[in-house]
C-alpha atoms as a PDB file:
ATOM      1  CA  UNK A   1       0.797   6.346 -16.879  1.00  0.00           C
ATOM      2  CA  UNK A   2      -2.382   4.697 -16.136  1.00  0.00           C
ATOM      3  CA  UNK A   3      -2.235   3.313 -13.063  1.00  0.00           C
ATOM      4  CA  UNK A   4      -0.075   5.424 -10.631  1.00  0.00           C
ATOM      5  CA  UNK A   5      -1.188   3.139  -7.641  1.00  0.00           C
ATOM      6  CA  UNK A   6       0.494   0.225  -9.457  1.00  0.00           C
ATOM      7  CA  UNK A   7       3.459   1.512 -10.151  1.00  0.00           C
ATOM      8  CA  UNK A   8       3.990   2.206  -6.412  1.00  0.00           C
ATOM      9  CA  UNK A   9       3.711  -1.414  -5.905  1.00  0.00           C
ATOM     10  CA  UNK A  10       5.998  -2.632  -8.504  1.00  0.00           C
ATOM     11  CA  UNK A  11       8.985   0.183  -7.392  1.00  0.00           C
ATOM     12  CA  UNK A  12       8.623  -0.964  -3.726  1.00  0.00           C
ATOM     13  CA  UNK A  13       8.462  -4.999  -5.198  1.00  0.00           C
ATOM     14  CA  UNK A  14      11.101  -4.007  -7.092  1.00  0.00           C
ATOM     15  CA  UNK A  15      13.696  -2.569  -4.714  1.00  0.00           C
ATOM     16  CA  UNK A  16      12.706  -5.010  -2.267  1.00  0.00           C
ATOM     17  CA  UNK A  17      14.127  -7.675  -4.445  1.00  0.00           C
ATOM     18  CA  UNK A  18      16.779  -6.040  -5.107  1.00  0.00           C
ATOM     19  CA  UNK A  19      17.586  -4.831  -1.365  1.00  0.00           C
ATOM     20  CA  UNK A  20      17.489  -1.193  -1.882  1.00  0.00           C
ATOM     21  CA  UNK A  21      17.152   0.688   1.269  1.00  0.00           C
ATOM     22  CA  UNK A  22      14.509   2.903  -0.068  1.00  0.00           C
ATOM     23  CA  UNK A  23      13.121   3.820  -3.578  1.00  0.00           C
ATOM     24  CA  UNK A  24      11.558   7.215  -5.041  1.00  0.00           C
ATOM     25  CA  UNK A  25       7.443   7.000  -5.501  1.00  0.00           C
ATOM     26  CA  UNK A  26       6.046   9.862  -7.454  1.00  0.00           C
ATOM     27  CA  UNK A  27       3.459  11.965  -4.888  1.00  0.00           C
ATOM     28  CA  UNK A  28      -0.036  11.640  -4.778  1.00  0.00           C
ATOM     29  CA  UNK A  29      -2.381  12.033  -1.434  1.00  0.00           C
ATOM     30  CA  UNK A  30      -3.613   8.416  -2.422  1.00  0.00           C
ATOM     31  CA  UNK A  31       0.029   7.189  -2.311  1.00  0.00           C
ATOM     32  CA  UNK A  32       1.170   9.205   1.280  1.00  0.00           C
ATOM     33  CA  UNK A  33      -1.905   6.955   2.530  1.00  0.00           C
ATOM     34  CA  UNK A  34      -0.969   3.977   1.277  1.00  0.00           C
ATOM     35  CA  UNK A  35       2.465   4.794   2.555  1.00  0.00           C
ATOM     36  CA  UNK A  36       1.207   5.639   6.003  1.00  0.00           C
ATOM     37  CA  UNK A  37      -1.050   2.012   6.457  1.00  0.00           C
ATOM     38  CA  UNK A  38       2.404   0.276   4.967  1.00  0.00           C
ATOM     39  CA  UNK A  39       4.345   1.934   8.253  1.00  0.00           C
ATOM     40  CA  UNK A  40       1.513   1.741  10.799  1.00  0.00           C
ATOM     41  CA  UNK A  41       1.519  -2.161   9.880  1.00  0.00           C
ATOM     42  CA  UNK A  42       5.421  -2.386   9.812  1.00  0.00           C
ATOM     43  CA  UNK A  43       5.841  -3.334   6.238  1.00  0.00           C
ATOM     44  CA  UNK A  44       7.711  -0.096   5.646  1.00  0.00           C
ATOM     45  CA  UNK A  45      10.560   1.576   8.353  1.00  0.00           C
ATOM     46  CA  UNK A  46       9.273   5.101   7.144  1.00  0.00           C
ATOM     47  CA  UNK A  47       8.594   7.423   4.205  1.00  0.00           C
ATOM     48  CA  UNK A  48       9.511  10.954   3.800  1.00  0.00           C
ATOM     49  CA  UNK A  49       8.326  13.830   1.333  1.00  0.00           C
ATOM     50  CA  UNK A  50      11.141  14.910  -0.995  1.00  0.00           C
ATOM     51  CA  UNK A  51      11.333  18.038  -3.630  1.00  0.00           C
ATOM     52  CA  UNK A  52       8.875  21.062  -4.139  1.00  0.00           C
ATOM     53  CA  UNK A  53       5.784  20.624  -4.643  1.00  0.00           C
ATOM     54  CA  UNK A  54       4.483  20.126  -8.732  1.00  0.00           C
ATOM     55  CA  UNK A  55       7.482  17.439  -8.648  1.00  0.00           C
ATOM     56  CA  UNK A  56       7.194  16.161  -5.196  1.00  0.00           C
ATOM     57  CA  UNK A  57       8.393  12.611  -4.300  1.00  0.00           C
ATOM     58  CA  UNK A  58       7.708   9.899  -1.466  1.00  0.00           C
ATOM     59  CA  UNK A  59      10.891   8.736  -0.520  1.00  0.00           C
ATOM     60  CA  UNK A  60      10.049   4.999   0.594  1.00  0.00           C
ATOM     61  CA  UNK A  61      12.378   3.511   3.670  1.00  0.00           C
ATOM     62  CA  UNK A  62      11.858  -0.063   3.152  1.00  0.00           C
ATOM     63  CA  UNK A  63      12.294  -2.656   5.813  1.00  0.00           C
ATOM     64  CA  UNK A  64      13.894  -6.172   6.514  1.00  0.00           C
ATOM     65  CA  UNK A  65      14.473  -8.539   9.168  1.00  0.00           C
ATOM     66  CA  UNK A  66      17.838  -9.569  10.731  1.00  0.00           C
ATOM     67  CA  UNK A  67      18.694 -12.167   7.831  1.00  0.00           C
ATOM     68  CA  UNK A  68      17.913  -9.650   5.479  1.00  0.00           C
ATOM     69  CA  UNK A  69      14.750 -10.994   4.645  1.00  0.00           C
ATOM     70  CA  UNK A  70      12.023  -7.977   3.390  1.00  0.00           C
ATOM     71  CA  UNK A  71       9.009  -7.667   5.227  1.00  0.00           C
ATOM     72  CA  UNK A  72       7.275  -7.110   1.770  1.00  0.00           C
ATOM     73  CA  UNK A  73       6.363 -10.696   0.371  1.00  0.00           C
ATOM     74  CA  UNK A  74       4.056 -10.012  -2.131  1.00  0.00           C
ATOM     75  CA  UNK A  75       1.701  -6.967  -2.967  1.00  0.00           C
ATOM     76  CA  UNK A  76      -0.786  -7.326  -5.235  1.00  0.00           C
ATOM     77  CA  UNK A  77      -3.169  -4.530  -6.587  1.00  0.00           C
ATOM     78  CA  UNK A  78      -6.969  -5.273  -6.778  1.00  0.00           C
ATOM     79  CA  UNK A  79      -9.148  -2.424  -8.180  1.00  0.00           C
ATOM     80  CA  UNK A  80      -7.611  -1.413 -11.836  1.00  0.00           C
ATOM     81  CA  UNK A  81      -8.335   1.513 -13.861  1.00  0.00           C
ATOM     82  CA  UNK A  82     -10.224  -0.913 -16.238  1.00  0.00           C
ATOM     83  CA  UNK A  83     -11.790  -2.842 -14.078  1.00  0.00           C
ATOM     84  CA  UNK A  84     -13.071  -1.272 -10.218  1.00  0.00           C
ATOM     85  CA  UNK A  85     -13.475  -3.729  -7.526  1.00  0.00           C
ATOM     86  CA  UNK A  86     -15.757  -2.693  -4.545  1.00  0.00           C
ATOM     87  CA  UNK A  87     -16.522  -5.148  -1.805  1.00  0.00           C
ATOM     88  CA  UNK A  88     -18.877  -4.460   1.617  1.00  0.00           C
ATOM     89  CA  UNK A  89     -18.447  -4.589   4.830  1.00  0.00           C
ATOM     90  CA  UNK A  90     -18.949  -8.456   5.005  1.00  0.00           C
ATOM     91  CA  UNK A  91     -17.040  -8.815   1.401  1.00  0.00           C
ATOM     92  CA  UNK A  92     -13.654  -7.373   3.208  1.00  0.00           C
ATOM     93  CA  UNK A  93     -10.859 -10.252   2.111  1.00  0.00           C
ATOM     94  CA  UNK A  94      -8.443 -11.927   4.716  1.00  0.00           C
ATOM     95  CA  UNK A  95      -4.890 -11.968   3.248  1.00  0.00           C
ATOM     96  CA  UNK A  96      -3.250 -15.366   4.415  1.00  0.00           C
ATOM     97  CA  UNK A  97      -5.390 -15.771   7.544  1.00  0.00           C
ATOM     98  CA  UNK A  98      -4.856 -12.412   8.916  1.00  0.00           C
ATOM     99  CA  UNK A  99      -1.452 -12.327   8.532  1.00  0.00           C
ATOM    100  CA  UNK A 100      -1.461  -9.741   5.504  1.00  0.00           C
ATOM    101  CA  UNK A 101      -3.845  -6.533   4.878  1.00  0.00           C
ATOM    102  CA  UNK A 102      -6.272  -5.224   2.501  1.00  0.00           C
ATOM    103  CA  UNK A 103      -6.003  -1.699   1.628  1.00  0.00           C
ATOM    104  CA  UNK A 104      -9.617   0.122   0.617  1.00  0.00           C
ATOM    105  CA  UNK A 105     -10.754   3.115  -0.543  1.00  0.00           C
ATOM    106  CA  UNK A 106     -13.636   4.477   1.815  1.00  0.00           C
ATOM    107  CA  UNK A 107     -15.678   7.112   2.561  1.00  0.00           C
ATOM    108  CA  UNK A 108     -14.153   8.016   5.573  1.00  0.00           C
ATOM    109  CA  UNK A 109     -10.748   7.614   3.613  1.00  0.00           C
ATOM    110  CA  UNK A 110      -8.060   5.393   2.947  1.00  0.00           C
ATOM    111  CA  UNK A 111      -7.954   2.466   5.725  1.00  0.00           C
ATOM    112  CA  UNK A 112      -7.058  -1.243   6.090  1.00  0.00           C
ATOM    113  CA  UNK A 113      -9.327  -4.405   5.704  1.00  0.00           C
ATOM    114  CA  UNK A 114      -9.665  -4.751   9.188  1.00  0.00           C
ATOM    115  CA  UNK A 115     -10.255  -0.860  10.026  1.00  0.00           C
ATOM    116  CA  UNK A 116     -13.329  -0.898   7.614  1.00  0.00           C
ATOM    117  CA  UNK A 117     -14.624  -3.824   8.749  1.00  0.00           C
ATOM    118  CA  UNK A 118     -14.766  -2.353  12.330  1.00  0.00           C
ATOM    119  CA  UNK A 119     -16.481   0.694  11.007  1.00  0.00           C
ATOM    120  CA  UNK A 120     -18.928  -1.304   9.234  1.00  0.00           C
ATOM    121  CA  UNK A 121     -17.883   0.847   5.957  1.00  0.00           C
ATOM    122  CA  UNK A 122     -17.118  -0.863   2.297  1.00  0.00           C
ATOM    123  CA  UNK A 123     -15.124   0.421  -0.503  1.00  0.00           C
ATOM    124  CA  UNK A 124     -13.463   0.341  -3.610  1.00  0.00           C
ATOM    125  CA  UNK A 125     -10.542  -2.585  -2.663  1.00  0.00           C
ATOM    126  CA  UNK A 126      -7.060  -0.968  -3.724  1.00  0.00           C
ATOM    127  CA  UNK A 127      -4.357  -3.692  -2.968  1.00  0.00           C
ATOM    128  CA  UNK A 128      -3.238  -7.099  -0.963  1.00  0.00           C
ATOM    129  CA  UNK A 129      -0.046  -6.946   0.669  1.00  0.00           C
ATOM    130  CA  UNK A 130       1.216  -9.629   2.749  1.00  0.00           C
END
């Protein structure tokens, strides 16, 4: 696989769609991040680490609203393998007027649009979600 990040994005599209409760996410420090930003901006109800650890899982909890509507409209990813995409502090996208985030890649680690942008940081842009 060449782009682990993106499959992420297309299991949790996926089940989403498809009203899964949760789906399985191969493990990666990158994707526990990812997974952590999705919950702290209540996208996702939760995540959970599943197996040992060479074959270690993220078990993704996703989340909907009372008419069964998923909080997950779109995600799109940015930065590819085959093409990087790194933006400044004053590059940092708005997703739908502020109503969506912008994952990056920093220095300081793995933080949302609007994080960066109040550390005055830039970074290689990951992924949209909105």
């Amino acid at each position: 696989m060449t782009d682990p990040i993106a499959d992420m994005l297309t299991r949790i599209r996926n089940a989403s769609m498809a009203g899964h409760d949760s789906t399985l996410v191969p493990e990666s420090r990158v994707k526990q991040n990812i997974a952590k930003l999705l919950k702290q901006e209540g996208f996702i109800s939760g995540f959970e680490l599943i197996g040992d650890k060479p074959k270690r899982h993220i078990k993704v909890a996703l989340r909907y609203d009372e008419k069964g509507v998923p909080m997950v409209n779109g995600l799109e990813r940015i930065s590819k393998p085959g093409l990087r995409v790194y933006v400044q502090r004053g590059e940092i996208p708005r997703v739908y007027g502020g109503l969506g985030i912008t994952v990056l890649s920093t220095s300081r680690g793995v933080m949302t649009g609007y994080q960066a942008w109040r550390q005055g940081v830039g970074g290689e842009l990951l992924l949209k979600v909105w």
